[in-house]
Structure formats: C-alpha cells, structure tokens
PDB file of N, CA and C in Angstrom:
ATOM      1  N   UNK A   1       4.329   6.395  12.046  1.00  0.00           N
ATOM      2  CA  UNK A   1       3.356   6.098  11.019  1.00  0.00           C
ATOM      3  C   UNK A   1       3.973   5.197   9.964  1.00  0.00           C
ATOM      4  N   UNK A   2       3.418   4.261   9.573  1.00  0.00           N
ATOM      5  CA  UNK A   2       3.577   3.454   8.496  1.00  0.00           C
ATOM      6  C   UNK A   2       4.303   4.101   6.770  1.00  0.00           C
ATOM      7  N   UNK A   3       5.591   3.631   6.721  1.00  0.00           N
ATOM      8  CA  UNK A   3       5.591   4.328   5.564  1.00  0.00           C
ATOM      9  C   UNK A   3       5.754   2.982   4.273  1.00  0.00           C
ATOM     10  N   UNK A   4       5.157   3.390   3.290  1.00  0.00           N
ATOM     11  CA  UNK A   4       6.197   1.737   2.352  1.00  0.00           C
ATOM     12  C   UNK A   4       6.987   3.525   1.216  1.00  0.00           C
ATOM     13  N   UNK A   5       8.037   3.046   0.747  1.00  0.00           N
ATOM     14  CA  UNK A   5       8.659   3.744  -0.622  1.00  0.00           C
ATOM     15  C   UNK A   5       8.476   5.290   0.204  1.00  0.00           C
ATOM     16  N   UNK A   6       8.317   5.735   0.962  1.00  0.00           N
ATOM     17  CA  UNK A   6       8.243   7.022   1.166  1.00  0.00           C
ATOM     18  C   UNK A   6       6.787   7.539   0.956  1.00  0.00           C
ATOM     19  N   UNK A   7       6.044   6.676   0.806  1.00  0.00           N
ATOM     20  CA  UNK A   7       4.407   7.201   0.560  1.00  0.00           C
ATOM     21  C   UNK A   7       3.829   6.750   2.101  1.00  0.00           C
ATOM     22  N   UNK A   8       2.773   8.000   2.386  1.00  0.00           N
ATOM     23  CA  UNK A   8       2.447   7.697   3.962  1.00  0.00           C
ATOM     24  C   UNK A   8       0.995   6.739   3.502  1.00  0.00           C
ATOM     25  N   UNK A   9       0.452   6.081   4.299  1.00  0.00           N
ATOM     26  CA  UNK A   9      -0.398   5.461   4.097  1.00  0.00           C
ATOM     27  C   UNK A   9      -0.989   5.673   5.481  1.00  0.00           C
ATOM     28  N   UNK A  10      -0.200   6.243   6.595  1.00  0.00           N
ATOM     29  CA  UNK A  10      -0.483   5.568   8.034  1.00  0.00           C
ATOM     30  C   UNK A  10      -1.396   6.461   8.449  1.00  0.00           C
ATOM     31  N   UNK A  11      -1.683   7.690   7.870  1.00  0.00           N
ATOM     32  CA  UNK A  11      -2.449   8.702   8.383  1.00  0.00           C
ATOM     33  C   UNK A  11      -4.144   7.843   7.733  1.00  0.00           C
ATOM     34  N   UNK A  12      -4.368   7.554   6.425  1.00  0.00           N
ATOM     35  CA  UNK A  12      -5.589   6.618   6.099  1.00  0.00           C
ATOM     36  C   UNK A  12      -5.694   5.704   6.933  1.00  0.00           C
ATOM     37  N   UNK A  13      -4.870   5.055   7.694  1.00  0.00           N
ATOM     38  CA  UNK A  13      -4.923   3.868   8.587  1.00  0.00           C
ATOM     39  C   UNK A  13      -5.513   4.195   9.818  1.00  0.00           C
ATOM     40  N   UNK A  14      -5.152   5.230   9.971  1.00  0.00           N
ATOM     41  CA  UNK A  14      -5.128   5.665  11.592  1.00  0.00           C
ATOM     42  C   UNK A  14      -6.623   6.158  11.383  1.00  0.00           C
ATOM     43  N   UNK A  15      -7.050   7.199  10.548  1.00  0.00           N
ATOM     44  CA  UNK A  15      -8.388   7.650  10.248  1.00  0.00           C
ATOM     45  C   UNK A  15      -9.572   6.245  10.056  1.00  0.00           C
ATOM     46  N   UNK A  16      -9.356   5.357   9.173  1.00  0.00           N
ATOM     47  CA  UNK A  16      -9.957   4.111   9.189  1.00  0.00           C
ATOM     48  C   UNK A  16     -10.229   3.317  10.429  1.00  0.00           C
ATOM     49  N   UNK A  17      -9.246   3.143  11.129  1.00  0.00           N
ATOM     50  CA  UNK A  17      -9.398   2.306  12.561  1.00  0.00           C
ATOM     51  C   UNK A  17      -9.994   3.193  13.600  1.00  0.00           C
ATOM     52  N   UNK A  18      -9.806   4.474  13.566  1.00  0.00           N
ATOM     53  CA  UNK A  18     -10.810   5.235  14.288  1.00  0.00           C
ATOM     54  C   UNK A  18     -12.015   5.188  14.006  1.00  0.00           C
ATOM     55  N   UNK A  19     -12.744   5.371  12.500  1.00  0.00           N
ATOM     56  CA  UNK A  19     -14.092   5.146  12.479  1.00  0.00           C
ATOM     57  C   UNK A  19     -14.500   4.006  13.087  1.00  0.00           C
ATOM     58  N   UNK A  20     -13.459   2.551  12.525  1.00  0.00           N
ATOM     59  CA  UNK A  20     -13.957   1.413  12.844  1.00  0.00           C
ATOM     60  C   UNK A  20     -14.082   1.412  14.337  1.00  0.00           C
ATOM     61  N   UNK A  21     -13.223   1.866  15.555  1.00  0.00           N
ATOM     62  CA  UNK A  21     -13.842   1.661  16.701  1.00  0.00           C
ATOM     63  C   UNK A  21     -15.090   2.465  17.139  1.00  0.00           C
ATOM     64  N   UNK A  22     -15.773   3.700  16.603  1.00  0.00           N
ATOM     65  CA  UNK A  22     -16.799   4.250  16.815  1.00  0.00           C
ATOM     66  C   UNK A  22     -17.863   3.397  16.244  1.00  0.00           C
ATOM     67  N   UNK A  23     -17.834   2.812  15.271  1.00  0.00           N
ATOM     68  CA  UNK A  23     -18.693   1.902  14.605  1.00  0.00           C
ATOM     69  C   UNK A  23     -18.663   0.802  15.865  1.00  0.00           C
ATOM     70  N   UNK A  24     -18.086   0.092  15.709  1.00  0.00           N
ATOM     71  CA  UNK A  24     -17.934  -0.728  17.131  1.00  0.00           C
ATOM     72  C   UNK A  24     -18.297  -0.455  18.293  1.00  0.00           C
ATOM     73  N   UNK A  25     -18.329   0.809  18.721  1.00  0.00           N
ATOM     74  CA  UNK A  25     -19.021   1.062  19.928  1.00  0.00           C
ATOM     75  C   UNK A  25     -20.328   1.581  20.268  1.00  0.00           C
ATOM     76  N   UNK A  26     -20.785   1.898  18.258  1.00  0.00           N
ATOM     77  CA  UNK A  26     -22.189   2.028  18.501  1.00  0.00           C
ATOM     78  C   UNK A  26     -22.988   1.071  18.267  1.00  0.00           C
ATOM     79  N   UNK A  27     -22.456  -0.032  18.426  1.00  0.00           N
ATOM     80  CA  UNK A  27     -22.792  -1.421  18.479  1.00  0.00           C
ATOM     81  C   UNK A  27     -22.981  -1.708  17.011  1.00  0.00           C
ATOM     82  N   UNK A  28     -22.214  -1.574  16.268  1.00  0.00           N
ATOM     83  CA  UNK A  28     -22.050  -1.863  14.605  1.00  0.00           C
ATOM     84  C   UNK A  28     -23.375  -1.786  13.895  1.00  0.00           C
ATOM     85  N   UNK A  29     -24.031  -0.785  13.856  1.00  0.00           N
ATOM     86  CA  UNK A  29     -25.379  -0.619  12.846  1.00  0.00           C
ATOM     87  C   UNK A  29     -25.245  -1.091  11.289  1.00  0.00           C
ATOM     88  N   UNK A  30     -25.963  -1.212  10.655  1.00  0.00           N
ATOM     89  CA  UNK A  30     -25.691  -1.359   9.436  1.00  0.00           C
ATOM     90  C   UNK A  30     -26.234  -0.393   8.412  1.00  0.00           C
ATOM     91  N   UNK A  31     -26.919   0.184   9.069  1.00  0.00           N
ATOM     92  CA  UNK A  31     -26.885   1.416   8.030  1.00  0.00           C
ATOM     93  C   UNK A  31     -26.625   3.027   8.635  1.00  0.00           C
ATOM     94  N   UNK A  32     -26.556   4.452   8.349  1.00  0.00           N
ATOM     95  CA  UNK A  32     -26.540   5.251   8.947  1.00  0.00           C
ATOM     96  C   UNK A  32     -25.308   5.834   8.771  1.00  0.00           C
ATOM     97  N   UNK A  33     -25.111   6.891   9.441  1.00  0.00           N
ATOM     98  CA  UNK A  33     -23.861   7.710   9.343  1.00  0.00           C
ATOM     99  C   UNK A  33     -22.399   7.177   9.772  1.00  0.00           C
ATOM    100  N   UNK A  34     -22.462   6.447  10.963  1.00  0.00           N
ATOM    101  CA  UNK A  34     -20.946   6.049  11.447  1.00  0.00           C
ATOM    102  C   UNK A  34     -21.179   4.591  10.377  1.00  0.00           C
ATOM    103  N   UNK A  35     -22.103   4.080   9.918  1.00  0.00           N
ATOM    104  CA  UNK A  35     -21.869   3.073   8.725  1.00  0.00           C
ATOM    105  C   UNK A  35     -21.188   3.304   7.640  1.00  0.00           C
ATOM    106  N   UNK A  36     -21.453   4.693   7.007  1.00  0.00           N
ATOM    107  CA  UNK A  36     -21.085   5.429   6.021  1.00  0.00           C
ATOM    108  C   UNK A  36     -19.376   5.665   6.096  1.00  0.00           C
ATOM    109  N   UNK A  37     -19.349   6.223   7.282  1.00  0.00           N
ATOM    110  CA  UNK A  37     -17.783   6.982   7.178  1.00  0.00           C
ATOM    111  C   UNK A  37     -17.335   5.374   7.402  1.00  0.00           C
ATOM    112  N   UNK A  38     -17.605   4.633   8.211  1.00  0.00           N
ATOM    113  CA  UNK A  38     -16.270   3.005   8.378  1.00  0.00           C
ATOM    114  C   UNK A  38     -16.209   2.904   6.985  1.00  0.00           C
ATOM    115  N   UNK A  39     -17.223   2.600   6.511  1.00  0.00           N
ATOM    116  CA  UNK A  39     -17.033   2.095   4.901  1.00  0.00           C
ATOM    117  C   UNK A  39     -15.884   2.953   4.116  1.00  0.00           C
ATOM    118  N   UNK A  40     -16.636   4.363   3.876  1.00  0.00           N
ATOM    119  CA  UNK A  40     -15.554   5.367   3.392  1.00  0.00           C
ATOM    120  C   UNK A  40     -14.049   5.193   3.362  1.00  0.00           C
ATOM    121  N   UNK A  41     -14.063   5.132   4.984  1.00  0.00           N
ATOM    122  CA  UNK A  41     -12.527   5.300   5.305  1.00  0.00           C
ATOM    123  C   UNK A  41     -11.871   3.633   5.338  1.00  0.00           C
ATOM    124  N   UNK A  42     -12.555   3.036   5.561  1.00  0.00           N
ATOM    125  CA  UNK A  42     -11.735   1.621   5.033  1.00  0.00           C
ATOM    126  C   UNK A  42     -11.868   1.473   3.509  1.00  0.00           C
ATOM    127  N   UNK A  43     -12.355   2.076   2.634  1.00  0.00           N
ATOM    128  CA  UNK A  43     -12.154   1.911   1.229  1.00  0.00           C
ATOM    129  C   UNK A  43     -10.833   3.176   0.783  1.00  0.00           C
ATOM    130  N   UNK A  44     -10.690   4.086   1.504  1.00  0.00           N
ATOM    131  CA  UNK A  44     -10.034   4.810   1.321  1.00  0.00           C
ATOM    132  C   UNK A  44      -8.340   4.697   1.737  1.00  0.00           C
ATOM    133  N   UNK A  45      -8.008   3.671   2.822  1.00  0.00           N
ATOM    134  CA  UNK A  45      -7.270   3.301   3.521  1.00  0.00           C
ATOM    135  C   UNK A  45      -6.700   1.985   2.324  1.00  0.00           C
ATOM    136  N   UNK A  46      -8.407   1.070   2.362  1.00  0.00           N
ATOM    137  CA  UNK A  46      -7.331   0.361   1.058  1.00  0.00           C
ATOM    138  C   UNK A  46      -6.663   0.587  -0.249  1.00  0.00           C
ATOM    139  N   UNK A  47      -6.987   1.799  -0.389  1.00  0.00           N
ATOM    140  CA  UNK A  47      -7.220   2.202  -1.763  1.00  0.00           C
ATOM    141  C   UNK A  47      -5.471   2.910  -1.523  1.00  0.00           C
ATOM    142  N   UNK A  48      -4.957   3.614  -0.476  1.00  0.00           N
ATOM    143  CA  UNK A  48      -4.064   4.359  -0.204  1.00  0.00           C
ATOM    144  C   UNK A  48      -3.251   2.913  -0.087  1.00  0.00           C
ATOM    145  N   UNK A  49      -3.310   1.846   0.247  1.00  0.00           N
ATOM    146  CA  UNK A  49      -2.621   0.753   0.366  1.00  0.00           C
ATOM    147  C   UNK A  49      -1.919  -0.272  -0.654  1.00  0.00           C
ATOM    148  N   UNK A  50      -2.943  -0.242  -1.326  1.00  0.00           N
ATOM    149  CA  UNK A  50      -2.847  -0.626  -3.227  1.00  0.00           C
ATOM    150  C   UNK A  50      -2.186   0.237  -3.618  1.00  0.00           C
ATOM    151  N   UNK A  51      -2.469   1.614  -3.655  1.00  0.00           N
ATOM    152  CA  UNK A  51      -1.611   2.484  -4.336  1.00  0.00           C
ATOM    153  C   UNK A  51      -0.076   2.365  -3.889  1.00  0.00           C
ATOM    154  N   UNK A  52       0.262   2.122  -2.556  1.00  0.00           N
ATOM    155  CA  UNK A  52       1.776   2.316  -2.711  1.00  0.00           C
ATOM    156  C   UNK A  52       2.247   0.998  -2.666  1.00  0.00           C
ATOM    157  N   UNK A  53       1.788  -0.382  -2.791  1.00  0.00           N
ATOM    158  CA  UNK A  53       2.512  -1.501  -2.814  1.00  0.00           C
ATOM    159  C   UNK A  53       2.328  -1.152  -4.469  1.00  0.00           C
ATOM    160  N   UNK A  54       1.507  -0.626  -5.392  1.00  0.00           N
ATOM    161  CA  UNK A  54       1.889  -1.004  -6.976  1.00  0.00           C
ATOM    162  C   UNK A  54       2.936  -0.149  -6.766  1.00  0.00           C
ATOM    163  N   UNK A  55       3.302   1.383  -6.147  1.00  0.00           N
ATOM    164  CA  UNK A  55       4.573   2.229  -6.348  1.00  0.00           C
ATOM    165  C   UNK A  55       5.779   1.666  -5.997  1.00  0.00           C
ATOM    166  N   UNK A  56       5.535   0.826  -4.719  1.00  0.00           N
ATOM    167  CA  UNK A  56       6.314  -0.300  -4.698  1.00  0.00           C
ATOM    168  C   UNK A  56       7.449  -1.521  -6.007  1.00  0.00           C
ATOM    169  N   UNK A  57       6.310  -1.916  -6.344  1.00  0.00           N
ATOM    170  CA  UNK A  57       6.832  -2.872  -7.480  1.00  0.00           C
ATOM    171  C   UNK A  57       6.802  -2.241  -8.443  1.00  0.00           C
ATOM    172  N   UNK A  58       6.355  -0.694  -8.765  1.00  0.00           N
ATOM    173  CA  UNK A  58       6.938  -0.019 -10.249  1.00  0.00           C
ATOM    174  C   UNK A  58       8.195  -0.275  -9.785  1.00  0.00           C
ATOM    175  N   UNK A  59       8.607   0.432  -8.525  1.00  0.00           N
ATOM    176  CA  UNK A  59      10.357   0.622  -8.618  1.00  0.00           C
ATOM    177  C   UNK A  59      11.140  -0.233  -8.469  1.00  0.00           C
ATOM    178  N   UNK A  60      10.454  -1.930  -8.358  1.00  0.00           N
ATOM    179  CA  UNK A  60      11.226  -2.920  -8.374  1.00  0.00           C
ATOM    180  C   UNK A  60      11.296  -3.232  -9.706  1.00  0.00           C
ATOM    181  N   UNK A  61      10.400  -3.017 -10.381  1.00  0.00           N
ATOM    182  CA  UNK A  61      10.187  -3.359 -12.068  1.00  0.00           C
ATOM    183  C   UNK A  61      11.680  -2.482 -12.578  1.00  0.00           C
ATOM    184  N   UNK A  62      10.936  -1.164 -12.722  1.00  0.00           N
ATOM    185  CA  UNK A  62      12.297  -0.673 -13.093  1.00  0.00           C
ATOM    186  C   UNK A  62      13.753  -0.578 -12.753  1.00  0.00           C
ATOM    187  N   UNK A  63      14.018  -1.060 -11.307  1.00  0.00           N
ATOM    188  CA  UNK A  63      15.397  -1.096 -11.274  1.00  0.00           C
ATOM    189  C   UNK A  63      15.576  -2.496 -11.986  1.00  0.00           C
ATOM    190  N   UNK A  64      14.970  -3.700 -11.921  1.00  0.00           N
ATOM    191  CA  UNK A  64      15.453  -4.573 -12.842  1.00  0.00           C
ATOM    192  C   UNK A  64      15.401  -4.018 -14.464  1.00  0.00           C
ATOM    193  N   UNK A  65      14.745  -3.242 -14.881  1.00  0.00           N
ATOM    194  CA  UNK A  65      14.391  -2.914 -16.282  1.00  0.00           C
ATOM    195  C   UNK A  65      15.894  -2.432 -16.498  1.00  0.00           C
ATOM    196  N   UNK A  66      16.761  -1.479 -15.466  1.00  0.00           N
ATOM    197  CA  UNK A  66      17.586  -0.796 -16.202  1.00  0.00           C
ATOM    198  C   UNK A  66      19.100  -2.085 -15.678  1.00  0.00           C
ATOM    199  N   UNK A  67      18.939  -2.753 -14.591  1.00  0.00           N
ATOM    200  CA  UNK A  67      19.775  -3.643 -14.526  1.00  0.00           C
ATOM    201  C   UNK A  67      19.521  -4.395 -15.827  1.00  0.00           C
ATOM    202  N   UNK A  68      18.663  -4.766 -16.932  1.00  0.00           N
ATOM    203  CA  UNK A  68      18.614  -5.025 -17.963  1.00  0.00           C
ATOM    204  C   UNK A  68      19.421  -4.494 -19.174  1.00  0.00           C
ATOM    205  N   UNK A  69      19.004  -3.167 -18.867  1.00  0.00           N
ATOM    206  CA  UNK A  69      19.701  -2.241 -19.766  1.00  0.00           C
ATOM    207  C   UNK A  69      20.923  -2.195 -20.166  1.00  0.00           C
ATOM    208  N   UNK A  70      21.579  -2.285 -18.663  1.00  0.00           N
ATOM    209  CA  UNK A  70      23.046  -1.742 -18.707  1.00  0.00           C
ATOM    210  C   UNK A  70      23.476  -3.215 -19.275  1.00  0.00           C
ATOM    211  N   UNK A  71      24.502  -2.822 -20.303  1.00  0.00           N
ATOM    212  CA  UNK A  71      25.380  -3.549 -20.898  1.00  0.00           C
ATOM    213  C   UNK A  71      26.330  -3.715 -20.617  1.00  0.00           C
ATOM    214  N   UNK A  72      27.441  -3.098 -19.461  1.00  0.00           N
ATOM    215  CA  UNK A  72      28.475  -3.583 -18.905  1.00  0.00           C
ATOM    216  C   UNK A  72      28.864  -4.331 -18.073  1.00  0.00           C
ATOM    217  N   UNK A  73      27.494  -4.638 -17.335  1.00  0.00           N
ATOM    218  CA  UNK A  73      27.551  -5.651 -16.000  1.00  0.00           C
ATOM    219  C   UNK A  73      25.731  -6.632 -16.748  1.00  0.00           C
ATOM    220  N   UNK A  74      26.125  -7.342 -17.814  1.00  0.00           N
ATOM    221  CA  UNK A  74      24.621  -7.461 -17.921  1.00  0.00           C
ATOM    222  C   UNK A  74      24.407  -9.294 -17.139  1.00  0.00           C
ATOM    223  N   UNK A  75      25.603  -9.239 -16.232  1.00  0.00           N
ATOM    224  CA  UNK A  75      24.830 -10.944 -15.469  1.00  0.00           C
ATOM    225  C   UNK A  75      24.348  -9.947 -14.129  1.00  0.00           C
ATOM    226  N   UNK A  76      24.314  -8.598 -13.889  1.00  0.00           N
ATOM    227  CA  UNK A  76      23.730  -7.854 -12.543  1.00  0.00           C
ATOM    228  C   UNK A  76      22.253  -8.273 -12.799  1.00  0.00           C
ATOM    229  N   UNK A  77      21.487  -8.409 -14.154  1.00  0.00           N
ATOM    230  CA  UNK A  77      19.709  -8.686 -13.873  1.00  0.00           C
ATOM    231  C   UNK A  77      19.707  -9.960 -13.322  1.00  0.00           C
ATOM    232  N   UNK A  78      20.917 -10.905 -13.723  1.00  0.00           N
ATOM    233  CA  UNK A  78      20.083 -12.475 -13.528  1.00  0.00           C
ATOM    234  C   UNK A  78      20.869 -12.513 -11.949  1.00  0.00           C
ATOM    235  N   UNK A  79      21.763 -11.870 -11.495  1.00  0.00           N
ATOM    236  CA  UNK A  79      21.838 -12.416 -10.016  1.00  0.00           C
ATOM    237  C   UNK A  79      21.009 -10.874  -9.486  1.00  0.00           C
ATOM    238  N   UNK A  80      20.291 -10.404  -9.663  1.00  0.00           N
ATOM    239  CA  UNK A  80      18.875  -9.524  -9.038  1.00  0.00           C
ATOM    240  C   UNK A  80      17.734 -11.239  -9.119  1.00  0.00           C
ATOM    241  N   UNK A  81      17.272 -11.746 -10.258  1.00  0.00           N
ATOM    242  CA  UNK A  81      16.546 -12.360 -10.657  1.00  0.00           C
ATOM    243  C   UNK A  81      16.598 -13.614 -10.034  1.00  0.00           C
ATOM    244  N   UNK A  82      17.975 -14.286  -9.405  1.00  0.00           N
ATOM    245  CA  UNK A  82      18.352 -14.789  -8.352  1.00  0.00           C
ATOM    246  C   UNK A  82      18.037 -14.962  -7.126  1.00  0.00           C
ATOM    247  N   UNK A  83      18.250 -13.464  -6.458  1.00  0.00           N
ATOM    248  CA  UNK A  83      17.753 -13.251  -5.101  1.00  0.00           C
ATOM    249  C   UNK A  83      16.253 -12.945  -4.941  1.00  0.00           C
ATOM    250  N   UNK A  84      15.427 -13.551  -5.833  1.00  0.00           N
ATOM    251  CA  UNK A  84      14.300 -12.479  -5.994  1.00  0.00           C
ATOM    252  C   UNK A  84      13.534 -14.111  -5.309  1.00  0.00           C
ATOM    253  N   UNK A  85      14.366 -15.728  -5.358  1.00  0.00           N
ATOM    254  CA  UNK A  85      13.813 -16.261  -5.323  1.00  0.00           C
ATOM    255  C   UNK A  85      13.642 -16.908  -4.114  1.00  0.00           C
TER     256      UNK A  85
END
C-alpha cells in the first residue's frame, strides 16, 4: 500500500478505484447510488492525498526552520536550500 511520511493513503485509493470500476461496469450512470459512492470515495481519496503531501512539506518546512535555527552549523540551511534546487 502506498505510504508518503508514514500516513497510509493506499487503503482510500484502493476503496476509490474499486467504486470507480463498479461505476464503470454499470456503464457509468450519472446519477444514483454507485454515482454517489465513486464521487464519495474519489473525494475522499483526494482529500486523504492533500492531507499527507501538506504533512509532507510541514516536515520539510520545519526541518529547514530548525536547520535555520541552529547556530552552530548555520551555512547547513543554505546548502539544504541548495539541493532543494
């Protein structure tokens, strides 16, 4: 299963692409119950997806924040800020 940072996302994924092939095989209606859950679960899947790429770049934010911090090695932010490019 898909992990980013230790957050699972892959179980929303897996639930999402399942509706979507039942939707698909009931020849994609547009309204109705298997309409309902694809929608659901692909909003829910993206939503679980957003959430861990921002948990993602919190913890890139803050390890540069405290490579900032530290005052004994303080050229460690600008060669982070370096490789970033």
């Amino acid at each position: 299963m898909p992990y980013m940072n230790g957050l699972n996302y892959g179980n929303c994924r897996y639930i999402a692409r399942v509706s979507f092939l039942d939707w698909v095989f009931a020849g994609k209606p547009r309204s109705g119950y298997l309409h309902q859950v694809m929608c659901r679960t692909r909003a829910e899947f993206t939503l679980a997806l957003r959430r861990c790429r921002a948990a993602e770049e919190q913890l890139r934010a803050d390890a540069r924040a405290s490579q900032l911090a530290n005052k004994q090695h303080p050229k460690a932010f600008w060669d982070g800020i370096r490789k970033l490019r």
